[in-house]
Protein backbone atom coordinates (compact mmCIF):
# COMPACT_ATOMS: atom_id res chain seq x y z
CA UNK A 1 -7.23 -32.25 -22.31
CA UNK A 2 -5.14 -30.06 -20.37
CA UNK A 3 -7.88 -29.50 -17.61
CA UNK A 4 -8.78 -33.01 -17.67
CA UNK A 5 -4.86 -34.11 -16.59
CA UNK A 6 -5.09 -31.37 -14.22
CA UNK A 7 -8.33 -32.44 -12.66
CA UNK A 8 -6.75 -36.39 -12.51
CA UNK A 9 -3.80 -34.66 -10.71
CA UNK A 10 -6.04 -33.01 -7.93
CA UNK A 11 -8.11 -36.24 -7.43
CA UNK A 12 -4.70 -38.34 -6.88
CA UNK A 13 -3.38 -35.46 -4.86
CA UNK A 14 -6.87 -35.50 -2.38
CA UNK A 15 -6.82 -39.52 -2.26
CA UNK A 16 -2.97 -39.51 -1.52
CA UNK A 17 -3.79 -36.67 1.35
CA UNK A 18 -6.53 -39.26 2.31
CA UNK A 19 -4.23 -42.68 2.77
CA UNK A 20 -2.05 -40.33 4.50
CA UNK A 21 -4.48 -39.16 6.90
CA UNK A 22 -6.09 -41.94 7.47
CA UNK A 23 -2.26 -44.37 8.27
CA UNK A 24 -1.55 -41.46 11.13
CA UNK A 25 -4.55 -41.02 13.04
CA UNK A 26 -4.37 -41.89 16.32
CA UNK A 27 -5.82 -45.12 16.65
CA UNK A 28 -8.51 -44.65 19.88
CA UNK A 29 -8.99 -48.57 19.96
CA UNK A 30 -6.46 -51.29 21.68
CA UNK A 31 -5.85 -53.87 23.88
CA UNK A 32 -5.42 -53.07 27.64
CA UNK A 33 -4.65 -55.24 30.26
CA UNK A 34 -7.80 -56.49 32.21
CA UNK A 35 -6.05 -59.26 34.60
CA UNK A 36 -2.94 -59.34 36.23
CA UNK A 37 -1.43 -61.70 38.48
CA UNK A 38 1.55 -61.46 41.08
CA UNK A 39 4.38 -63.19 39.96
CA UNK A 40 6.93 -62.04 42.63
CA UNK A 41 6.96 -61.03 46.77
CA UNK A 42 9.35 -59.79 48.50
CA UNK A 43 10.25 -61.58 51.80
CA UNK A 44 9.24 -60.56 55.54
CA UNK A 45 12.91 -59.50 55.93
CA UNK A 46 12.77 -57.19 52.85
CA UNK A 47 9.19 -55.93 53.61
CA UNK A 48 10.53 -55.14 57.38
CA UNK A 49 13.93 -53.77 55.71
CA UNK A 50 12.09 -51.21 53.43
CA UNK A 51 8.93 -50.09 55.91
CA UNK A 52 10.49 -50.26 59.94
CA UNK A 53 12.51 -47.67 61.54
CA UNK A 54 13.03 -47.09 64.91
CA UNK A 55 11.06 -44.47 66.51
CA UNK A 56 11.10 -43.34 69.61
CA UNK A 57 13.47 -46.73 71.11
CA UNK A 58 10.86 -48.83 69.61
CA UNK A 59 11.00 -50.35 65.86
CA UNK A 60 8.02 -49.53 63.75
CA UNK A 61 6.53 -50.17 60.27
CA UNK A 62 4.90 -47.79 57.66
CA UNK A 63 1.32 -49.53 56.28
CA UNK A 64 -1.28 -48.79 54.25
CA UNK A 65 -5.10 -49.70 55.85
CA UNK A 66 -7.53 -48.94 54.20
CA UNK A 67 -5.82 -46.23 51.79
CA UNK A 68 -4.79 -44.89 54.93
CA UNK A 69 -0.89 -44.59 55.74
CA UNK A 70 -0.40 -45.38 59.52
CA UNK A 71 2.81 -46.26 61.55
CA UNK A 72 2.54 -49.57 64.01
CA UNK A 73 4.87 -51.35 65.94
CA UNK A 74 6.62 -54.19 64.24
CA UNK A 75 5.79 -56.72 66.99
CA UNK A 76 1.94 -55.92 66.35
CA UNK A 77 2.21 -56.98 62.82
CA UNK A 78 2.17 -61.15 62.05
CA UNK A 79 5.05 -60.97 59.46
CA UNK A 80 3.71 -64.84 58.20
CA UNK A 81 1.03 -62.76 56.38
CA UNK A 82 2.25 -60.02 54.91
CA UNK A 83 2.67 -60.19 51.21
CA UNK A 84 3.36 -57.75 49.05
CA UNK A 85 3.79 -58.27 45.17
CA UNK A 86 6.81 -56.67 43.20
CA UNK A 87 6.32 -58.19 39.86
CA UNK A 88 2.81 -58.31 38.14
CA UNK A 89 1.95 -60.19 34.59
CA UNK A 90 -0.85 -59.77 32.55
CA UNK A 91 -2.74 -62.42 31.73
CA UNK A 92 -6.04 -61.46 29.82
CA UNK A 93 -6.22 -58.66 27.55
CA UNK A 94 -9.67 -56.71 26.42
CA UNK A 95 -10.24 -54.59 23.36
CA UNK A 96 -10.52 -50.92 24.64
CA UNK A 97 -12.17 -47.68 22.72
CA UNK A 98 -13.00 -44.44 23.44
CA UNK A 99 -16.42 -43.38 24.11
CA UNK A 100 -18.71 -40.35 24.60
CA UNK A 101 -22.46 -41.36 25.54
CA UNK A 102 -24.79 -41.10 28.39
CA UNK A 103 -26.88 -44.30 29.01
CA UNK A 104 -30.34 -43.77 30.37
CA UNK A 105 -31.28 -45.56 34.40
């Protein structure tokens, strides 16, 4: 009898060791955001006020072309078309999970 309340004890004990294991796992699924959309610009005056100096007598601007920084006069850049987004929302989520596995071409 006495081995038989032991043996109960050690199969709560594992399936207690189990639940607890299995509650604080890191989780490798979730939702991630998959679309975003701009929901505030700054104005021309702000975008001049936080990329043009003056250089040289001349007033210029700090931008980014194709991932490349560069430094151009202001009056080369058409200020009616430069937007640039300060506030982003998601909008559409997608389930995400890790993965290992190479996929034959």
């Amino acid at each position: 009898m006495k081995r038989i309340t032991i043996a109960a004890i050690l199969v709560i004990l594992i399936w207690l060791i189990f639940l607890t294991y299995n509650e604080f796992k890191p989780n490798k699924e979730g939702w991630k955001c998959s679309t975003v959309e701009c929901t505030n610009f700054i104005t021309s005056q702000e975008w001049v006020n936080r990329n043009c100096f003056l250089l040289n007598n001349q007033e210029v601007c700090r931008v980014n072309i194709n991932n490349l920084e560069q430094v151009i006069p202001l009056q080369n850049i058409n200020l009616s078309v430069v937007r640039q987004c300060i506030e982003l929302k998601c909008v559409e989520e997608i389930k995400i999970r890790n993965v290992s596995y190479n996929i034959n071409i």
